[in-house]
Protein backbone atom coordinates (compact mmCIF):
# COMPACT_ATOMS: atom_id res chain seq x y z
CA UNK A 1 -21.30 -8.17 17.84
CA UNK A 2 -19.15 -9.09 14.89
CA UNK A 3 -15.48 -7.32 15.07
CA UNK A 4 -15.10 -4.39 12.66
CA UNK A 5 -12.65 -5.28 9.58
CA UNK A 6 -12.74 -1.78 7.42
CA UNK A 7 -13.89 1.48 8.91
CA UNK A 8 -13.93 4.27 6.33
CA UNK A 9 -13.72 7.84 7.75
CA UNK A 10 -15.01 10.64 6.24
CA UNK A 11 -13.23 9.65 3.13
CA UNK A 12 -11.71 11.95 0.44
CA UNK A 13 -10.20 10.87 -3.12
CA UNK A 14 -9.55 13.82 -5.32
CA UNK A 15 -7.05 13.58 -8.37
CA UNK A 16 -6.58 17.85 -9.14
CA UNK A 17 -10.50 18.90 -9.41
CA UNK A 18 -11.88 15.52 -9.62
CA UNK A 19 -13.16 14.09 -6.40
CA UNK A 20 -14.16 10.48 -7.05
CA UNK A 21 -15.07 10.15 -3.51
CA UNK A 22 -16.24 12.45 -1.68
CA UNK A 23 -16.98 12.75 2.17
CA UNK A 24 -17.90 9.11 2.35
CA UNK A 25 -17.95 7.28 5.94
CA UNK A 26 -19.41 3.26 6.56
CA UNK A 27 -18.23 -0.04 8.36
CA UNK A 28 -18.02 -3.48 7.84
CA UNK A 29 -18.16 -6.31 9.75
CA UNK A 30 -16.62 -9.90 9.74
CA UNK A 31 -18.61 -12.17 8.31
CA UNK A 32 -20.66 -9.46 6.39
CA UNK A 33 -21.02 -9.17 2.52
CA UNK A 34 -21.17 -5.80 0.85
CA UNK A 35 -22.60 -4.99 -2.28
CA UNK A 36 -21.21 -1.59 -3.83
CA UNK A 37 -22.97 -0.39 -6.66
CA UNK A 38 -23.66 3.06 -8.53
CA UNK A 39 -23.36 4.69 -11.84
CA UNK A 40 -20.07 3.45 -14.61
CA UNK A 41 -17.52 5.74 -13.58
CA UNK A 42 -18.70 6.90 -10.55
CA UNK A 43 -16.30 5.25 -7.76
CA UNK A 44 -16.81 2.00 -6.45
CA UNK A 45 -13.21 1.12 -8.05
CA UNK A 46 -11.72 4.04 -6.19
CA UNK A 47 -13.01 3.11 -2.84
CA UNK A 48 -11.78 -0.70 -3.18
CA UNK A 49 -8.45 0.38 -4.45
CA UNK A 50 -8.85 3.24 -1.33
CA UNK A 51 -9.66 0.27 1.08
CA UNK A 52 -6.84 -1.72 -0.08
CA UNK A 53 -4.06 1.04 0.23
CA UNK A 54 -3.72 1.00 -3.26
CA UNK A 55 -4.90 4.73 -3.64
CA UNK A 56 -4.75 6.43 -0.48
CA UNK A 57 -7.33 8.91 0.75
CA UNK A 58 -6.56 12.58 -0.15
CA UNK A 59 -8.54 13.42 2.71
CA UNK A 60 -10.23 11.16 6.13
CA UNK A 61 -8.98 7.67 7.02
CA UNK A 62 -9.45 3.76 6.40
CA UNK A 63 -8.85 1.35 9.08
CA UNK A 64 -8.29 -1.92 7.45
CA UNK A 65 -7.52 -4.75 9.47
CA UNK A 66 -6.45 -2.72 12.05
CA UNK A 67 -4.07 -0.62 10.23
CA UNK A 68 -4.62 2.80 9.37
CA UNK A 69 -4.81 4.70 6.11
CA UNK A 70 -2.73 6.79 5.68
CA UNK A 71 0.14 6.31 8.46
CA UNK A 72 0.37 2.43 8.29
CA UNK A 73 4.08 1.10 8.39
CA UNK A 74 5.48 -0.94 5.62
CA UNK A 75 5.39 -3.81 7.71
CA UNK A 76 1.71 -3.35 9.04
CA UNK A 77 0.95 -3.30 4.90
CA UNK A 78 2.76 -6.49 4.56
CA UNK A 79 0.54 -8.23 7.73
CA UNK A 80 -2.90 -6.80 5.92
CA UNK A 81 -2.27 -8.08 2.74
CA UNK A 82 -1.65 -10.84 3.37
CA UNK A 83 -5.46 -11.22 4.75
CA UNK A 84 -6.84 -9.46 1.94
CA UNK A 85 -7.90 -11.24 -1.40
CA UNK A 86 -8.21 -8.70 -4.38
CA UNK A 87 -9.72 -8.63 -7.75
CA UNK A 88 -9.64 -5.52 -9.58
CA UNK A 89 -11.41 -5.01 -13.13
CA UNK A 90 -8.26 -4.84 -14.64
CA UNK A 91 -7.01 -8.21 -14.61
CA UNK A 92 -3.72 -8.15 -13.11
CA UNK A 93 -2.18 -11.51 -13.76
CA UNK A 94 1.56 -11.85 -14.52
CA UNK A 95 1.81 -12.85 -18.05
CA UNK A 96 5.08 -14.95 -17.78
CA UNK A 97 3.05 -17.15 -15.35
CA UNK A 98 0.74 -19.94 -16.41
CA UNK A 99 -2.41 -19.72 -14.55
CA UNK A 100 -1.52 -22.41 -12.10
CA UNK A 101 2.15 -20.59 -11.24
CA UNK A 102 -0.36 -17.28 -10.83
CA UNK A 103 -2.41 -18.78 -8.11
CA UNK A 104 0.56 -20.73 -6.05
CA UNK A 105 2.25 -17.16 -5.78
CA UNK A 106 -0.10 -15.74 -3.72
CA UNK A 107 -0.20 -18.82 -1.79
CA UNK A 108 3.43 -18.92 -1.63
CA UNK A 109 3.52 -14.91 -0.50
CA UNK A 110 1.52 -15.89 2.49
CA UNK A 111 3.48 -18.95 3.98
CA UNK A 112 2.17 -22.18 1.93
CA UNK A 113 5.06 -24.56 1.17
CA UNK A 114 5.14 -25.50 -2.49
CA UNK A 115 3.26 -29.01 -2.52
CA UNK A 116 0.20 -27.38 -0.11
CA UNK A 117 0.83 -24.27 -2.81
CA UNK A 118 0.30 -26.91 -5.72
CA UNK A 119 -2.45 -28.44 -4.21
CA UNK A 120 -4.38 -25.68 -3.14
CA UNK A 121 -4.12 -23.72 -6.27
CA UNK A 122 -5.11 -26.87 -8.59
CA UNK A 123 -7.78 -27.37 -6.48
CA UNK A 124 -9.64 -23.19 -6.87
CA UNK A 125 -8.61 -23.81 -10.83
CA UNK A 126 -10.22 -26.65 -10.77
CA UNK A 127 -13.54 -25.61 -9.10
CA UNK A 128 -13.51 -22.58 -11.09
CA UNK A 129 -14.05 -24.69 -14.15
CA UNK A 130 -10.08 -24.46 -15.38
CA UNK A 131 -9.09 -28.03 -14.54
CA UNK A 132 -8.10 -27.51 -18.84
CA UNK A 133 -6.61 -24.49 -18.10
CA UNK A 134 -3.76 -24.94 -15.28
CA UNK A 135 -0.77 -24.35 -17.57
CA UNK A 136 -1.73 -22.05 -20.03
CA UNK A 137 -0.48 -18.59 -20.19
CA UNK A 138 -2.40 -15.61 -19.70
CA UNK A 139 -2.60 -14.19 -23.52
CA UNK A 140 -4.08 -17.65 -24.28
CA UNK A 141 -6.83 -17.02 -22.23
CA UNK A 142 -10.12 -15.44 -22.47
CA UNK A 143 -11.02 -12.52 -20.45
CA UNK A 144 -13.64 -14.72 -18.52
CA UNK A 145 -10.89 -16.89 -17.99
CA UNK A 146 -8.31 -14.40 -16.69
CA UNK A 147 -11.17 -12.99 -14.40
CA UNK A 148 -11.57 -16.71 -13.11
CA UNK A 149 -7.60 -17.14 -12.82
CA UNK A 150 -7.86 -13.57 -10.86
CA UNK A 151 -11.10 -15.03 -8.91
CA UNK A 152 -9.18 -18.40 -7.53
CA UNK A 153 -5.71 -16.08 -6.76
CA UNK A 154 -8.40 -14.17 -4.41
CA UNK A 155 -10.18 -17.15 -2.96
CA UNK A 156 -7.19 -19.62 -2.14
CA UNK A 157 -5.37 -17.54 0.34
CA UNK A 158 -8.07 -17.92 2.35
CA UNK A 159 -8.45 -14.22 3.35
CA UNK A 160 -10.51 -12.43 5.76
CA UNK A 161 -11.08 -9.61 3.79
CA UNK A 162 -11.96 -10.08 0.28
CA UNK A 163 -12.45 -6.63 -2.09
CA UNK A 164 -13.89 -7.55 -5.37
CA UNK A 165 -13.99 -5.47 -8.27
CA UNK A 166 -17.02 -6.49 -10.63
CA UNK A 167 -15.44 -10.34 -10.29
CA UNK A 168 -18.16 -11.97 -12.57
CA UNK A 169 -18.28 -8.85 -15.30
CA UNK A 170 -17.06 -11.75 -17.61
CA UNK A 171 -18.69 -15.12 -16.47
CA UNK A 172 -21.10 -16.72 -17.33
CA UNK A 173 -24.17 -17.58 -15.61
CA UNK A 174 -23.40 -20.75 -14.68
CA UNK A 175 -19.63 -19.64 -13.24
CA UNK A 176 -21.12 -16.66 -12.02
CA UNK A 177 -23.20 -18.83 -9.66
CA UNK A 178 -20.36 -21.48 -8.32
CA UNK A 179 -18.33 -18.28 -7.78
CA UNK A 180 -21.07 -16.57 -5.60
CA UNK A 181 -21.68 -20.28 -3.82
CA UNK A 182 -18.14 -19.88 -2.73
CA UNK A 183 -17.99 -16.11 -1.95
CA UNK A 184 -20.87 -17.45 0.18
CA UNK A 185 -19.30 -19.94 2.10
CA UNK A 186 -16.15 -17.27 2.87
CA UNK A 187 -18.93 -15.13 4.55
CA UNK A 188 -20.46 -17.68 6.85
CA UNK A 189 -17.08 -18.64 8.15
CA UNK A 190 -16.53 -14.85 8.95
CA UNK A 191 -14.78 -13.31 5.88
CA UNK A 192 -16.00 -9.97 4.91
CA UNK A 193 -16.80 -9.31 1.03
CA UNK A 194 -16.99 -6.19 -0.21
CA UNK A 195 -17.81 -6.00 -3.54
CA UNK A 196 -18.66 -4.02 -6.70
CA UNK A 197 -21.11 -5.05 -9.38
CA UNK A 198 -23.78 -3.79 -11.62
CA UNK A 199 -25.63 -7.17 -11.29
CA UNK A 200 -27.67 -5.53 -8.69
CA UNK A 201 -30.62 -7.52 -9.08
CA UNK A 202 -28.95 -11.05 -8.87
CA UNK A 203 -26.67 -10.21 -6.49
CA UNK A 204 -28.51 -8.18 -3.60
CA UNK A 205 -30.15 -10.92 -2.04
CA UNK A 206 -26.95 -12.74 -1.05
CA UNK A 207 -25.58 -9.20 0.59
CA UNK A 208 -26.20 -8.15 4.11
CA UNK A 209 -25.92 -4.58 2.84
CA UNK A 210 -25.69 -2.16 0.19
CA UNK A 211 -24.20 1.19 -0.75
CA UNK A 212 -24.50 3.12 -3.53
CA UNK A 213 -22.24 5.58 -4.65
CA UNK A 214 -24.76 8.54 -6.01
CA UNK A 215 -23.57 11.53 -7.83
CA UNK A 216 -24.79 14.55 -5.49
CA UNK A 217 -27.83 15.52 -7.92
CA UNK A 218 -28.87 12.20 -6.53
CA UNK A 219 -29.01 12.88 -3.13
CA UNK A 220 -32.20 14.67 -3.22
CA UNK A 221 -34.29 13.86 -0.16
CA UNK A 222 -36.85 11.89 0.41
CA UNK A 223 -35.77 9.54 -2.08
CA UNK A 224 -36.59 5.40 -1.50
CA UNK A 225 -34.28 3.08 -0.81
CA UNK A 226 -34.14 -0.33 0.79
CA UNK A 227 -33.19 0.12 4.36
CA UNK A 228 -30.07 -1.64 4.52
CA UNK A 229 -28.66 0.37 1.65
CA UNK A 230 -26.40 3.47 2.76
CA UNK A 231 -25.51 6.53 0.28
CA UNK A 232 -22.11 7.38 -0.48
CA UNK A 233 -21.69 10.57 -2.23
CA UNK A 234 -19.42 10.95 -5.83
CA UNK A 235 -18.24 13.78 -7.95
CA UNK A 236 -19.31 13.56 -10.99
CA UNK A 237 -16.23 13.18 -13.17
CA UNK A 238 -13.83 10.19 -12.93
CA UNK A 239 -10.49 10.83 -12.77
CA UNK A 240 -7.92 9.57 -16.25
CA UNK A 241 -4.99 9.14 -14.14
CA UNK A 242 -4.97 5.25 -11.96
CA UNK A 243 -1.73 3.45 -10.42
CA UNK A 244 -0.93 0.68 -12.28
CA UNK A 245 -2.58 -2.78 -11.30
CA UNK A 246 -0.26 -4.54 -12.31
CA UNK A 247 2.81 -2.66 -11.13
CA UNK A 248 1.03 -2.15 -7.35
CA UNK A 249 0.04 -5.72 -7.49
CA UNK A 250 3.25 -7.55 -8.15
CA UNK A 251 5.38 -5.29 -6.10
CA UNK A 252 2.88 -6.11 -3.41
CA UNK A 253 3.34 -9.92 -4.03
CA UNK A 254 7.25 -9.92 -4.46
CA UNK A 255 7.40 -7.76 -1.32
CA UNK A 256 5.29 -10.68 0.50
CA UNK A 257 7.45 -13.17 -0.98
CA UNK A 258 10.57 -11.72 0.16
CA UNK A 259 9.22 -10.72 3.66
CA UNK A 260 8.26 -14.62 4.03
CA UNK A 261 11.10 -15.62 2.67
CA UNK A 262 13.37 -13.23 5.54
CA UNK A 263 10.82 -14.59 7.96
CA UNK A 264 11.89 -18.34 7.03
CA UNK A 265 15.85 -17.58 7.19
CA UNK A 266 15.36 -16.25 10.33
């Protein structure tokens, strides 16, 4: 049986009187692709961010990677993340970056030396359709772009967990496919995908599973769904107040950068 890479627990998020997660409780596997899905609003970005340790469970517990949420050292952080590959809706990029300089820092956070860096980088830009692309600067760039800058950051570290916050919201059908072909090939060499979208339809047939995140009006029983789909319940109000992406995400990668870079001296 395939080892477990996130076990959530009976999981809480509540911001005051807003609960967008509520009592919810699932595994995945390596080498298993997830499809999260659900109402605008109701969720899915919660649990990612939940599963990634960027908003921590008010209530229950996330085992990611083998570290626990809440409770994990700094240092057990630091050895997850670097496994995990992360888009979030809001595209986080760093906007004194060009795209190519955006990609070889996550590289560079998880031990590439500059040239493999270079290389590896130019080569997701390129296959992401943004061989015209490598040194422009993010506020030259569409949003499909951005997502597709975001997409190749994910992709090139090579993780084994990848959490993916509606990653093809702003592609187009053709990218959306060569980005799915690759998400693809991560799972069959044991990478687990979890993933939000609203492309249900498209999508679903390349996941091993499903979960929908349901308000609890929804929950009514006897209610048809595919068997491979579980039910997560929601609250039905989203909270206003988020951590920034962009502040958790670059103090994530300058703390990997520096811990490498310690790692190196010594």
């Amino acid at each position: 049986m395939a080892s477990t890479t996130v076990r959530v627990c009976d999981v809480t998020v509540a911001f005051g009187n807003c609960r967008p997660l509520d009592h919810v409780s699932f595994e995945c596997h390596a080498g298993e692709w997830t499809l999260v899905y659900g109402p605008s609003g109701g969720g899915k970005s919660t649990l990612l961010r939940a599963i990634n340790g960027l908003c921590p469970p008010t209530n229950g517990t996330i085992w990611t990677l083998g570290t626990c949420i809440p409770g994990r050292s700094t240092a057990e952080a630091r050895r997850a993340w670097r496994q995990i590959g992360t888009v979030l809706q809001e595209i986080a990029l760093f906007e004194t970056k060009s795209a190519l300089e955006n990609v070889e820092l996550a590289l560079r956070a998880v031990g590439r030396d500059a040239k493999g860096a270079r290389r590896e980088a130019t080569a997701w830009l390129e296959r992401l359709g943004l061989a015209d692309k490598l040194h422009e600067f993010p506020c030259t760039l569409s949003g499909g772009q951005s997502q597709r800058v975001a997409l190749a950051r994910a992709l090139a570290v090579n993780p084994r967990l990848l959490l993916l916050d509606e990653p093809t919201s702003a592609l187009d059908q053709h990218t959306a496919r060569i980005a799915m072909a690759a998400l693809k090939e991560f799972v069959e060499h044991g990478t687990t995908v979890i993933m939000s979208s609203h492309r249900v339809d498209e999508i679903a047939r390349l996941c091993d599973r499903r979960i929908e995140i349901s308000a609890p009006e929804d929950d009514a029983e006897g209610s048809a769904l595919p068997k491979d789909t579980l039910r997560a319940r929601r609250a039905p109000v989203r909270p206003t107040g988020t951590l920034s992406s962009m502040t958790a995400l670059g103090a994530r990668l300058r703390a990997l950068a520096n811990s490498t870079g310690d790692e190196r001296r010594r």
